[in-house]
N, C-alpha and C. Protein backbone atom coordinates (compact mmCIF):
# COMPACT_ATOMS: atom_id res chain seq x y z
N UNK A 1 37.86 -29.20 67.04
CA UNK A 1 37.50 -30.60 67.01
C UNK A 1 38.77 -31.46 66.90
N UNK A 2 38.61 -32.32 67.67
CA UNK A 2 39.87 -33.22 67.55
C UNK A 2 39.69 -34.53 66.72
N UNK A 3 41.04 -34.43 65.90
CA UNK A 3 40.72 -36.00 64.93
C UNK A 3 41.67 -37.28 65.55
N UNK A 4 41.98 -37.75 64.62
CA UNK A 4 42.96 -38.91 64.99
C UNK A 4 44.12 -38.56 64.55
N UNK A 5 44.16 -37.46 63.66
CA UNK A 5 45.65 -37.21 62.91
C UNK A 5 45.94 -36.52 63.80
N UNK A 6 45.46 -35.43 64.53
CA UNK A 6 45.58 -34.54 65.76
C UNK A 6 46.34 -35.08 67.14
N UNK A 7 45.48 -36.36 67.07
CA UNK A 7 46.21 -37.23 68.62
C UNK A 7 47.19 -37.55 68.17
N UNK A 8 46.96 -38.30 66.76
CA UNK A 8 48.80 -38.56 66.66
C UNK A 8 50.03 -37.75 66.74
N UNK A 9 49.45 -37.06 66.10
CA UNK A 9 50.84 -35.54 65.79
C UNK A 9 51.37 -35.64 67.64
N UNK A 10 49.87 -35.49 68.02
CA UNK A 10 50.53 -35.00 69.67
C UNK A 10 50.85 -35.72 70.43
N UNK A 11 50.48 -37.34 70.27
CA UNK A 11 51.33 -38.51 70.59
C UNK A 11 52.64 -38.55 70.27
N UNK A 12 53.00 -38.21 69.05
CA UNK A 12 54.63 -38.41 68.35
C UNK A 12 55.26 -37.43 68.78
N UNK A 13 55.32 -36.01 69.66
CA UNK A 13 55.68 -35.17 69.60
C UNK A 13 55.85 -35.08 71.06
N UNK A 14 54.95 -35.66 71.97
CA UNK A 14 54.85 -36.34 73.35
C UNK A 14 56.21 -37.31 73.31
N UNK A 15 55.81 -38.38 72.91
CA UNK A 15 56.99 -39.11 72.78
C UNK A 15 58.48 -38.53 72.59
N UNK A 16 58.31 -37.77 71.47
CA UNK A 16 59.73 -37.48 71.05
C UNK A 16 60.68 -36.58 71.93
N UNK A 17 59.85 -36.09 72.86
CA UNK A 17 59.62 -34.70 73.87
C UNK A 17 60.56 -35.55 75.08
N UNK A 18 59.70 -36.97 75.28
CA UNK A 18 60.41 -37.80 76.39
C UNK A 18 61.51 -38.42 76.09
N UNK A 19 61.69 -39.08 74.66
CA UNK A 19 62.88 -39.49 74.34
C UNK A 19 63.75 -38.58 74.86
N UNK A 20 63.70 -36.83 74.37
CA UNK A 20 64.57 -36.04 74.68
C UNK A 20 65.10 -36.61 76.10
N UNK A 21 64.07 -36.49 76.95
CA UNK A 21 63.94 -35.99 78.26
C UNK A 21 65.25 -37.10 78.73
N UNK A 22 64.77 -38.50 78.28
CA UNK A 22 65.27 -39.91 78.59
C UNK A 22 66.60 -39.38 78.42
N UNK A 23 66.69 -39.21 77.26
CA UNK A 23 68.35 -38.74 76.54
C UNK A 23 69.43 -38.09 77.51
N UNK A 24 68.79 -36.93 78.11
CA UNK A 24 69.33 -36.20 78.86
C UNK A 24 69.71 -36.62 80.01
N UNK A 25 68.24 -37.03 80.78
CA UNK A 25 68.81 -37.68 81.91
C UNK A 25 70.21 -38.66 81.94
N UNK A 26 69.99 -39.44 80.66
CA UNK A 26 71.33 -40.48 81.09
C UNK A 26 72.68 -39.45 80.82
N UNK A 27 72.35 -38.33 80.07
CA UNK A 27 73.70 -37.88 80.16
C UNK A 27 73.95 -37.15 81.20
N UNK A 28 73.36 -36.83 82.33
CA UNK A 28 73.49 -36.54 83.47
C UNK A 28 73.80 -37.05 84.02
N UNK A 29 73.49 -38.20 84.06
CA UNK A 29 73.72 -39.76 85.17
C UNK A 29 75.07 -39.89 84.74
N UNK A 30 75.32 -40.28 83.49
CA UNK A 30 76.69 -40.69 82.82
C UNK A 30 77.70 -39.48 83.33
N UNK A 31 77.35 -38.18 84.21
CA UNK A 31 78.51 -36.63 84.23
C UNK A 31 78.30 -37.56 85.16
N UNK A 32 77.14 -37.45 86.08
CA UNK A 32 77.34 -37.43 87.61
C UNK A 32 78.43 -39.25 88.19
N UNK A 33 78.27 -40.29 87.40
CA UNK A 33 78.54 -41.36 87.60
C UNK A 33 80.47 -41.16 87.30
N UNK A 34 80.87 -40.15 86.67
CA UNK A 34 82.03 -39.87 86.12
C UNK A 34 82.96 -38.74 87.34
N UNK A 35 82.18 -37.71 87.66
CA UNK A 35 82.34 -36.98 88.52
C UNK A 35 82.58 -38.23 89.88
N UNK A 36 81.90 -38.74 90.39
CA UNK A 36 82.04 -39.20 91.29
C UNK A 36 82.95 -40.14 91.56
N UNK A 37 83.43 -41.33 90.21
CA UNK A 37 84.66 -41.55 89.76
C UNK A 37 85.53 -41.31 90.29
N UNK A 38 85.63 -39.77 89.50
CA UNK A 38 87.09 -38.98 89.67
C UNK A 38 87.03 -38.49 90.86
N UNK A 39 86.25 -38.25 91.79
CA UNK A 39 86.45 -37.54 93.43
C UNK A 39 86.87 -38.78 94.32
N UNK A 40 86.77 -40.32 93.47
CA UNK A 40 86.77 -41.27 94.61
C UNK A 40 88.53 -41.81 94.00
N UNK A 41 88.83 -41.08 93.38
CA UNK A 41 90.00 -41.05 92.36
C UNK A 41 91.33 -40.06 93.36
N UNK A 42 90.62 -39.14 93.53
CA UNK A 42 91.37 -38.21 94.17
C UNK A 42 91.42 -38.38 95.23
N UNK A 43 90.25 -39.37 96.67
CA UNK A 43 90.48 -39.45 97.93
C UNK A 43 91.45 -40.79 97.91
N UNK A 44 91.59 -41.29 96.80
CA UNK A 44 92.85 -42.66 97.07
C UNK A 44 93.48 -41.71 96.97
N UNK A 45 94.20 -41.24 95.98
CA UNK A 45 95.40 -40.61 95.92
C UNK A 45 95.48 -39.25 97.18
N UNK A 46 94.81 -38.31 97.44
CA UNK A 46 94.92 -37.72 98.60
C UNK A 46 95.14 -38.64 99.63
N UNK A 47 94.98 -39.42 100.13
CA UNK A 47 94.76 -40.02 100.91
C UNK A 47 95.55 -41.34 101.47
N UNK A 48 96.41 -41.55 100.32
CA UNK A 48 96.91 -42.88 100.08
C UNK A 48 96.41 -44.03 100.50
N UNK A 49 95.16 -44.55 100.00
CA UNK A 49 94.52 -45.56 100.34
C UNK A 49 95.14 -47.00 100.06
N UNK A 50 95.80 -46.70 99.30
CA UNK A 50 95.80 -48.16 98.14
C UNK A 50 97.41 -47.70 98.13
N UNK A 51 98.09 -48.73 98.79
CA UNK A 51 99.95 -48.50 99.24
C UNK A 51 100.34 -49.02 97.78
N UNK A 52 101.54 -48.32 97.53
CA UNK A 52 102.71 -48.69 96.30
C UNK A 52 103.06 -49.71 96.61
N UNK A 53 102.74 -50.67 97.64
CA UNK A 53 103.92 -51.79 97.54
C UNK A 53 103.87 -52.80 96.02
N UNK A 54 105.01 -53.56 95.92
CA UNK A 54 104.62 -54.30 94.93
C UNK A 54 103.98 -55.87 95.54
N UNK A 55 103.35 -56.45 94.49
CA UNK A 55 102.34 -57.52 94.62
C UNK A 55 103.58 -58.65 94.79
N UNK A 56 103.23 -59.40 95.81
CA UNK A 56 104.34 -60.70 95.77
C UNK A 56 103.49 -62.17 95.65
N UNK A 57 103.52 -63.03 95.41
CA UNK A 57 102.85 -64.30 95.28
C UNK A 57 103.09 -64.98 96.79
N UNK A 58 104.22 -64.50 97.56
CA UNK A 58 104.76 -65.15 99.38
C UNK A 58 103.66 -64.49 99.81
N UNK A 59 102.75 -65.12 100.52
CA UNK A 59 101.85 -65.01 100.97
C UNK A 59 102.27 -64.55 102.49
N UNK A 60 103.13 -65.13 103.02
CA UNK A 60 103.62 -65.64 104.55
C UNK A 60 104.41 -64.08 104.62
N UNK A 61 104.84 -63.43 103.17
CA UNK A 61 105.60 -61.92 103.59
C UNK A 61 104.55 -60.80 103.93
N UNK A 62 103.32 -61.27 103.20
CA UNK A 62 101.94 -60.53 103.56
C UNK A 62 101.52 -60.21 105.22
N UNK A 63 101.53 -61.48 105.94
CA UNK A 63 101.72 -61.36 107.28
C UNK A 63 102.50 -60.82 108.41
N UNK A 64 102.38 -60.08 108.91
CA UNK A 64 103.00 -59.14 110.06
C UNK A 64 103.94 -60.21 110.75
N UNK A 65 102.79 -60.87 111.21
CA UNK A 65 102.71 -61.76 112.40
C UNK A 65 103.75 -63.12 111.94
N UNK A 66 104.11 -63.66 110.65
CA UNK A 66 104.78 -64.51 110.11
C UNK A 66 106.24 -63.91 109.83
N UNK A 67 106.56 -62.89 109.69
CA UNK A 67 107.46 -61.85 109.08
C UNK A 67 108.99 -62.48 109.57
């Protein structure tokens, strides 16, 4: 026979079951969001996406075509 103390127990235990679940997932999300990070980390640098030059405020040295 089922009571009300019964549903609860298995309500709170339901719940606490998904909290887990919740928990986990974000720490998955949080590897996978980190992982992916660092691989988009390594195709700049493999890759040299993003040049060493240094930053100048001459806008007009930015231009090829002005040079």
């Amino acid at each position: 026979m089922t009571t009300y103390k019964t549903l609860y127990h298995l309500m709170v235990r339901s719940m606490s079951e998904a909290i887990d679940l919740y928990d986990e997932g974000k720490g998955i999300a949080r590897e996978v969001l980190k992982k992916a990070l660092l691989d988009a980390e390594d195709q700049v640098i493999s890759h040299d996406i993003i040049s060493d030059e240094p930053i100048s405020n001459d806008y007009s040295s930015a231009d090829p075509a002005k040079g």
